[in-house]
C-alpha atoms as a PDB file:
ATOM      1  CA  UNK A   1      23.203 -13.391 -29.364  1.00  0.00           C
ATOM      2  CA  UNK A   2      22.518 -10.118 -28.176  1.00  0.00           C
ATOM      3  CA  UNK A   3      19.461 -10.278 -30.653  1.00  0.00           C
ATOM      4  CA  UNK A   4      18.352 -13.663 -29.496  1.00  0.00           C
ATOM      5  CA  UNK A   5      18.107 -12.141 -25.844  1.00  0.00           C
ATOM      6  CA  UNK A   6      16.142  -9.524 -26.666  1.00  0.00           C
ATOM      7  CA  UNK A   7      13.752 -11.603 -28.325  1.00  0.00           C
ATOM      8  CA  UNK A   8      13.447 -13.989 -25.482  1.00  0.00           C
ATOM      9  CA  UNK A   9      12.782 -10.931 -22.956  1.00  0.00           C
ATOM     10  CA  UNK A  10      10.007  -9.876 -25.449  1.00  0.00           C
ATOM     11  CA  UNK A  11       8.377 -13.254 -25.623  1.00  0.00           C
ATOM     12  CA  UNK A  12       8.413 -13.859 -21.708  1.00  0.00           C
ATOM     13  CA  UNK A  13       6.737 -10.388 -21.172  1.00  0.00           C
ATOM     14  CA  UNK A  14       3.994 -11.268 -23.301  1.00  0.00           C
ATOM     15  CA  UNK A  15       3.827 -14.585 -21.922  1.00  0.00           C
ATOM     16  CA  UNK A  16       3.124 -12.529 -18.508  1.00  0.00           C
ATOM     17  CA  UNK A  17       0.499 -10.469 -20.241  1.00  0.00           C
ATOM     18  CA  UNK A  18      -1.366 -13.345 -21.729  1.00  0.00           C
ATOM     19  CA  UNK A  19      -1.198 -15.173 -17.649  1.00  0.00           C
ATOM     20  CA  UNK A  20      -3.020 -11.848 -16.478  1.00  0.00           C
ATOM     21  CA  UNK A  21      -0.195  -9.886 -14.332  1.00  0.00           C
ATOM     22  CA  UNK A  22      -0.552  -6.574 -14.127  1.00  0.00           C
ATOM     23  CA  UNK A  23       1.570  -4.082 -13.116  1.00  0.00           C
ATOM     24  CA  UNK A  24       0.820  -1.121 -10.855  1.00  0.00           C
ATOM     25  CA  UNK A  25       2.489   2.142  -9.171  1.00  0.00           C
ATOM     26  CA  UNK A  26       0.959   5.055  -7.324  1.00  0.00           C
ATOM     27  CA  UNK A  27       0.302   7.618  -4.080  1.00  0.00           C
ATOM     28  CA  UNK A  28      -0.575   6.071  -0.545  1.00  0.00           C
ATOM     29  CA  UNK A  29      -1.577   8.876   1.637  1.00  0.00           C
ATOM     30  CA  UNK A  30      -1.590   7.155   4.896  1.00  0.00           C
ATOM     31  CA  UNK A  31      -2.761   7.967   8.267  1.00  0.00           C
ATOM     32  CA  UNK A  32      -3.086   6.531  12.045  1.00  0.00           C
ATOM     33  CA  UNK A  33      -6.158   6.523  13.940  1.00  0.00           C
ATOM     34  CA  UNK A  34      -5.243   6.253  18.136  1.00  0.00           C
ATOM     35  CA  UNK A  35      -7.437   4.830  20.455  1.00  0.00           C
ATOM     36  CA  UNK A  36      -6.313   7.623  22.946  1.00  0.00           C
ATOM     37  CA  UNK A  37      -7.577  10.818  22.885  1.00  0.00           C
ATOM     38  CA  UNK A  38      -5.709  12.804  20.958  1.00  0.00           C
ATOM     39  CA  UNK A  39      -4.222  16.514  23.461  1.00  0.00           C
ATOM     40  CA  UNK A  40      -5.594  19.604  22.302  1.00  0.00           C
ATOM     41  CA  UNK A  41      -3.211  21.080  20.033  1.00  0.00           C
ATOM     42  CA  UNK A  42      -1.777  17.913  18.535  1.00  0.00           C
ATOM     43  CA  UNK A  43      -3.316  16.989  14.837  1.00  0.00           C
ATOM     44  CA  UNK A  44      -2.081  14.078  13.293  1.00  0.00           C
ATOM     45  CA  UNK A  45      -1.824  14.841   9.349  1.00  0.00           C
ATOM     46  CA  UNK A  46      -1.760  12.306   6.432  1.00  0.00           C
ATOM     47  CA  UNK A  47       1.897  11.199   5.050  1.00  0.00           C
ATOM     48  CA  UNK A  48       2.369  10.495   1.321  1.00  0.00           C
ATOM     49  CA  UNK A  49       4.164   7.598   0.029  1.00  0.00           C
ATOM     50  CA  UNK A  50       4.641   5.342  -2.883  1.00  0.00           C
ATOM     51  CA  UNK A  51       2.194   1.781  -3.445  1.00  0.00           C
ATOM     52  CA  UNK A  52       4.086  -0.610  -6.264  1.00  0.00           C
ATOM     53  CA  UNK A  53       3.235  -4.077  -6.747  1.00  0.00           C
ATOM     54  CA  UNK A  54       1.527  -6.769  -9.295  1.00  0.00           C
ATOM     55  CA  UNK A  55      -1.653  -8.102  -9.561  1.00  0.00           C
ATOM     56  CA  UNK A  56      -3.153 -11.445 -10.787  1.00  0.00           C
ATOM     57  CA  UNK A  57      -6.568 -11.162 -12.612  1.00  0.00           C
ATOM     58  CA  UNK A  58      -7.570 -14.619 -14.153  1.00  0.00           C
ATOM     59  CA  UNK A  59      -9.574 -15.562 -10.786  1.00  0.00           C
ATOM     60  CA  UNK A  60     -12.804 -14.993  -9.597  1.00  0.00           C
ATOM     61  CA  UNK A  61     -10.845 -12.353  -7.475  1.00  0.00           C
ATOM     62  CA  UNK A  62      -7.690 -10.186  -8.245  1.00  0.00           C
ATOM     63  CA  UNK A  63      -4.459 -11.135  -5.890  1.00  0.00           C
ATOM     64  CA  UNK A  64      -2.221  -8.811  -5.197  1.00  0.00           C
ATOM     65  CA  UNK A  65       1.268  -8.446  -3.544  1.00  0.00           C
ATOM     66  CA  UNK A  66       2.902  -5.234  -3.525  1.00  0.00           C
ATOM     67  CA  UNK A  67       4.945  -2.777  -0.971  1.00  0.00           C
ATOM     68  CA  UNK A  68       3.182   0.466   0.615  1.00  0.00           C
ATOM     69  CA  UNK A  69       4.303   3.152   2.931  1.00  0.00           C
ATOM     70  CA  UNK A  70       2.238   3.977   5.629  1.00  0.00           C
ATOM     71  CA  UNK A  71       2.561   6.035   8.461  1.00  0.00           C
ATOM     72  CA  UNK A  72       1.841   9.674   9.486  1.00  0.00           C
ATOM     73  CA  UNK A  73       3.114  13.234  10.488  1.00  0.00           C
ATOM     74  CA  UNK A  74       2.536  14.669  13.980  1.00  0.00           C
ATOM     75  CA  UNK A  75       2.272  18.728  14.429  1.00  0.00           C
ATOM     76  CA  UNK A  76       2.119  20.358  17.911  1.00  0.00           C
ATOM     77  CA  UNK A  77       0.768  23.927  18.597  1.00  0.00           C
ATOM     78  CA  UNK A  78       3.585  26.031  19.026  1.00  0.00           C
ATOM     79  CA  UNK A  79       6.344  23.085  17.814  1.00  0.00           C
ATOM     80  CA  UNK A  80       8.056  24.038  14.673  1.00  0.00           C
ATOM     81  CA  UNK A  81       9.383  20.393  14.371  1.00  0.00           C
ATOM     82  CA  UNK A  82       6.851  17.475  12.833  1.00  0.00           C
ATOM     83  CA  UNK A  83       7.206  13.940  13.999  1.00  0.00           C
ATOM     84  CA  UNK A  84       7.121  11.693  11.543  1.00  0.00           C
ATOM     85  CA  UNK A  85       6.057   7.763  11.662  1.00  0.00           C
ATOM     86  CA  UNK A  86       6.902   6.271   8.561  1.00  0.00           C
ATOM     87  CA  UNK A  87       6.010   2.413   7.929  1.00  0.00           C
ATOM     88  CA  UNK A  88       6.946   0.061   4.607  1.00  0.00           C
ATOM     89  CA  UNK A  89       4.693  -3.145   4.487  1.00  0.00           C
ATOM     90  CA  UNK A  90       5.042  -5.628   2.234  1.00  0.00           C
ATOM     91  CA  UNK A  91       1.523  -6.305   0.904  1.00  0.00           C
ATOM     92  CA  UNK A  92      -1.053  -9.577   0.012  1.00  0.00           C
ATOM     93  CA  UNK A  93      -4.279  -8.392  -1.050  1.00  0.00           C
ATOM     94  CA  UNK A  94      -7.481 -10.539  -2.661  1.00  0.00           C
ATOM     95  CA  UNK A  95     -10.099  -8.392  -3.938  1.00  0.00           C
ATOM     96  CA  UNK A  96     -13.516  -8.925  -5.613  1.00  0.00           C
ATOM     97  CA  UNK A  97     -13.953  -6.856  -8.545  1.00  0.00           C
ATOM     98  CA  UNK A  98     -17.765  -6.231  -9.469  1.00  0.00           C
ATOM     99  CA  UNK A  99     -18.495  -4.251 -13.216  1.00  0.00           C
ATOM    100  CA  UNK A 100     -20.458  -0.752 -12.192  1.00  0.00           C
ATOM    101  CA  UNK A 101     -20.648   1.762 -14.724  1.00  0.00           C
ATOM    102  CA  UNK A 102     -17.374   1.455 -17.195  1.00  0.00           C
ATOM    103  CA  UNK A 103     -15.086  -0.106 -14.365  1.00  0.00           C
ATOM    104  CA  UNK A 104     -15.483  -2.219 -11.379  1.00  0.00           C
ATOM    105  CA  UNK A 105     -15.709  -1.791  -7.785  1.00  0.00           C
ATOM    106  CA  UNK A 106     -13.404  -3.002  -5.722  1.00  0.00           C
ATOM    107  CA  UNK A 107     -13.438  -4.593  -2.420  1.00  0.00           C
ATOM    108  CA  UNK A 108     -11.466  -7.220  -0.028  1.00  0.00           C
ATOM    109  CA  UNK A 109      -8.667  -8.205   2.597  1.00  0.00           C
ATOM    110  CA  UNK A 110      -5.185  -6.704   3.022  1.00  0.00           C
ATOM    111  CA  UNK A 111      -2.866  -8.361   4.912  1.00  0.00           C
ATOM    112  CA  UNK A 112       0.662  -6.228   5.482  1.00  0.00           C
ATOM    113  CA  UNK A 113       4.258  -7.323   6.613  1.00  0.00           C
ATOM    114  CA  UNK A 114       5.742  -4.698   7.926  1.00  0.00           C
ATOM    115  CA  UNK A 115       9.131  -4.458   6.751  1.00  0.00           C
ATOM    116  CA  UNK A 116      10.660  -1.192   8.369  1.00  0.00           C
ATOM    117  CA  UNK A 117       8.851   1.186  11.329  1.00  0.00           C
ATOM    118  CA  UNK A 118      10.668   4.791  12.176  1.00  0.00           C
ATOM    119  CA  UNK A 119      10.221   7.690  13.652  1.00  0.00           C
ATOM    120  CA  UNK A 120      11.738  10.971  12.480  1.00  0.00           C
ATOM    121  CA  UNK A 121      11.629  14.869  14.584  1.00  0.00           C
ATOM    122  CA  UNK A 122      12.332  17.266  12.148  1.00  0.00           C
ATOM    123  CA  UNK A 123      15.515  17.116  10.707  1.00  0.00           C
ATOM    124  CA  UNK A 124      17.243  14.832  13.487  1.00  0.00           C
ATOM    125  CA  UNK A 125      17.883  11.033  12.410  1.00  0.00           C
ATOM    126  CA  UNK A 126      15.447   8.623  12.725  1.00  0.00           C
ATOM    127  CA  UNK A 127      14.717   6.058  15.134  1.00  0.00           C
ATOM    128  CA  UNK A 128      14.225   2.431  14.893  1.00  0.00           C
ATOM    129  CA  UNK A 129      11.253   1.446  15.983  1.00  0.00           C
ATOM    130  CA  UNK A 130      11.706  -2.235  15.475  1.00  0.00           C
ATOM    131  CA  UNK A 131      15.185  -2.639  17.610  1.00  0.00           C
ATOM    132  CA  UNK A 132      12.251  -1.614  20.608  1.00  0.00           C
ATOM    133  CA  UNK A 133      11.367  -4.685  21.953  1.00  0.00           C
ATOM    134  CA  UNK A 134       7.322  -4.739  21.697  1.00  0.00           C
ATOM    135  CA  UNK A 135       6.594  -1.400  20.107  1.00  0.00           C
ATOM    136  CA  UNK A 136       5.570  -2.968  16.833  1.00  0.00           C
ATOM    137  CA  UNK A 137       3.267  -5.701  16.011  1.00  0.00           C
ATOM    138  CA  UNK A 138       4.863  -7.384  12.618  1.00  0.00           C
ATOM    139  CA  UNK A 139       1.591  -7.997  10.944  1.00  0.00           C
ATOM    140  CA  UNK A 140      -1.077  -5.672   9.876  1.00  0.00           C
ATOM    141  CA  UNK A 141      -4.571  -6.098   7.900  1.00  0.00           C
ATOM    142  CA  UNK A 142      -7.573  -4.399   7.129  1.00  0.00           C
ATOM    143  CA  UNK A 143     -10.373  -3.532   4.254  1.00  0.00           C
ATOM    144  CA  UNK A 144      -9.245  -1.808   0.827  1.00  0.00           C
ATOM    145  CA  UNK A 145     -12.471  -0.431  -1.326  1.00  0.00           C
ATOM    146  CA  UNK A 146     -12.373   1.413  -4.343  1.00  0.00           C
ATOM    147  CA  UNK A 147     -13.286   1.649  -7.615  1.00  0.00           C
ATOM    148  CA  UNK A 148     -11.279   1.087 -11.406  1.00  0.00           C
ATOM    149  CA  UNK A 149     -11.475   2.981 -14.621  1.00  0.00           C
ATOM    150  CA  UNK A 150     -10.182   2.157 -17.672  1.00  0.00           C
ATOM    151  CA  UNK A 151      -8.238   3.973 -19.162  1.00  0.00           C
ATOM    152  CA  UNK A 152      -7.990   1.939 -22.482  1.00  0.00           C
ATOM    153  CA  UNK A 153      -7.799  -1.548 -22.880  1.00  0.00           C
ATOM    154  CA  UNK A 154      -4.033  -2.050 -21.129  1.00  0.00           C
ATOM    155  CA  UNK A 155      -4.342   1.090 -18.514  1.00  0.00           C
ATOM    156  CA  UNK A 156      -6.124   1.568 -15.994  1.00  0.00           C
ATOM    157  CA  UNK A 157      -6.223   4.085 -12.822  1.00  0.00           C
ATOM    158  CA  UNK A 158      -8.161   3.232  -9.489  1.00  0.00           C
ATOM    159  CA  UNK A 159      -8.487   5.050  -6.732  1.00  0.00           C
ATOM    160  CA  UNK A 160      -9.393   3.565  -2.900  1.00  0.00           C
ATOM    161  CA  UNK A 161      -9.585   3.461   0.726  1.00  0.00           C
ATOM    162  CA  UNK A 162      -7.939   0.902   3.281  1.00  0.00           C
ATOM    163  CA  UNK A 163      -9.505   0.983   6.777  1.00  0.00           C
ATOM    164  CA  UNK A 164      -6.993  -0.640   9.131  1.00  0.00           C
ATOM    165  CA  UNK A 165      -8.805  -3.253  11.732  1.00  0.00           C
ATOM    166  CA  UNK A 166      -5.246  -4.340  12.908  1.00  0.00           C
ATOM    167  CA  UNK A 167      -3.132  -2.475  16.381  1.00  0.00           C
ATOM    168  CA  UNK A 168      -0.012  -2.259  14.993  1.00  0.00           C
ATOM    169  CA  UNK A 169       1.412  -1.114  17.865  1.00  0.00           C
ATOM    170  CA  UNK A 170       2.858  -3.250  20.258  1.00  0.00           C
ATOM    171  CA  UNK A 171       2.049  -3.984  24.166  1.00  0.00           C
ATOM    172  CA  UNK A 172       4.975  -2.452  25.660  1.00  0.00           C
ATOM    173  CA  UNK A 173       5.354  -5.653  27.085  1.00  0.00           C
ATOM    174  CA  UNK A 174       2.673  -4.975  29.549  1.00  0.00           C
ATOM    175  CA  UNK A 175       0.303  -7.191  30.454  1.00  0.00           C
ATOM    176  CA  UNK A 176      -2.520  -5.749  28.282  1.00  0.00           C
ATOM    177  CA  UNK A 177      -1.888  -3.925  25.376  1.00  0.00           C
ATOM    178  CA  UNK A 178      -2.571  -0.152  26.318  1.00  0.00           C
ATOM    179  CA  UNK A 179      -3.748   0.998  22.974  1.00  0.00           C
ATOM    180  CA  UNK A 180      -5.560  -0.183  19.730  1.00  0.00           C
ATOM    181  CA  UNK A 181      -3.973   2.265  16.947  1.00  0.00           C
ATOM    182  CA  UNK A 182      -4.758   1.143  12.971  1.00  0.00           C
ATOM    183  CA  UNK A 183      -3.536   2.415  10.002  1.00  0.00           C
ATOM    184  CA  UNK A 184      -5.936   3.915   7.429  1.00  0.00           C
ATOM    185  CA  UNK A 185      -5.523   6.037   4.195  1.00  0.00           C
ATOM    186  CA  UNK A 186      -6.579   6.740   0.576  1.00  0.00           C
ATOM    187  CA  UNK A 187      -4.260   4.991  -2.463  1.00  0.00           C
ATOM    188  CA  UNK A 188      -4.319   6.094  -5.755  1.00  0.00           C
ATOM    189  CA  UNK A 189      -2.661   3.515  -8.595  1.00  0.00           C
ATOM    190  CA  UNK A 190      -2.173   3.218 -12.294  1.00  0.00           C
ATOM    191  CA  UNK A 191      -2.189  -0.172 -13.262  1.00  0.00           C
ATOM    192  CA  UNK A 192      -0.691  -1.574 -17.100  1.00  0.00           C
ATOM    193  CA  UNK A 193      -1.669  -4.759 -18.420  1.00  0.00           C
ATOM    194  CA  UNK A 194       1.911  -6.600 -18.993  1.00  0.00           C
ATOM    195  CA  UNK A 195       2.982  -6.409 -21.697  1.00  0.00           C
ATOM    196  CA  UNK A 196       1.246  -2.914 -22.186  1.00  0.00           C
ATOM    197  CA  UNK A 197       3.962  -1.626 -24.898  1.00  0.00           C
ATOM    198  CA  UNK A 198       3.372  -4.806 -26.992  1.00  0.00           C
ATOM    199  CA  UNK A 199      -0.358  -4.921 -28.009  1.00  0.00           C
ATOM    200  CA  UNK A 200      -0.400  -5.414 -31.781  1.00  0.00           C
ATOM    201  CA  UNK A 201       3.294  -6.184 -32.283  1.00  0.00           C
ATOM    202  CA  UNK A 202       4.238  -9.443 -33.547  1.00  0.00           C
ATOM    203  CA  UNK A 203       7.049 -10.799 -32.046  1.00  0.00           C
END
């Protein structure tokens, strides 16, 4: 039995591989750009975070659905303490891949979910940012360009850059929304073909 389920979990991963998925993990380091001036003193800084998702690959264009962290960290002049916006999005990109060199550029639409929004000073606990009524705006979406080199014929690492065109911030529930902030950031992802252990092996 146990045999028999092993077997079947071997034969439905490459039944994945030969449908296209692909499987892919990496660093987001994500940013905000405000549409207020920022004070003198104040820098906002990029914040890491993780990108995992799939990808489909046997259309014209790759779709994608994944989860990213987004966000950024906050530093004041004379302020020990960072403040820390941290963001998870759950992720449906379609991207038109076009062969340059060994790879292929990369370029399309990313729509985000978001999923969870805090804010964090230093070590103190964080603070919902969705159980404020208006401060977050639950959708998000934007470019994401790059460019994808093979690694061999299952792996594969890419590298890009999504420019928010989204406010993700809410209106305060004032009458007009009083800024226009968007996320941007640079994502770097190894992708494997699935199955990417099984090339070769008869099963």
């Amino acid at each position: 039995m146990k045999k028999m389920l092993i077997i079947v979990s071997l034969l439905s991963f490459t039944f994945a591989g030969e449908m296209g998925l692909s499987a892919y993990g990496g660093l987001g380091l994500a940013n905000i750009s405000y549409e207020a001036d920022t004070p003198d003193g104040v820098t906002h800084g990029m914040k890491p975070g993780l990108n995992i998702g799939v990808q489909y690959n046997k259309l014209p264009v790759l779709v994608g659905a994944g989860i990213s962290m987004r966000g950024s960290v906050m530093s004041m002049d004379g302020v020990d303490d960072k403040t820390t916006t941290s963001m998870n999005y759950l992720d449906i990109s379609v991207l038109y891949p076009y062969a340059v060199g060994p790879g292929n550029v990369f370029a399309g639409l990313d729509i985000g979910i978001n999923l969870s929004a805090t804010t964090t000073v230093g070590d103190a606990d964080a603070v919902d940012l969705k159980e404020v009524d208006d401060v977050i705006n639950g959708l998000d979406y934007g470019l994401l360009v790059g460019y994808t080199y093979p690694i061999n014929e299952t792996m594969g690492v890419s590298a890009g850059y999504y420019l928010g065109l989204a406010d993700w911030s809410g209106d305060m529930g004032l009458d007009d929304d009083p800024s226009a902030d968007k996320h941007n950031g640079i994502v770097i992802n190894v992708g494997y073909a699935l199955p990417f252990w099984l090339n070769g092996i008869s099963v």
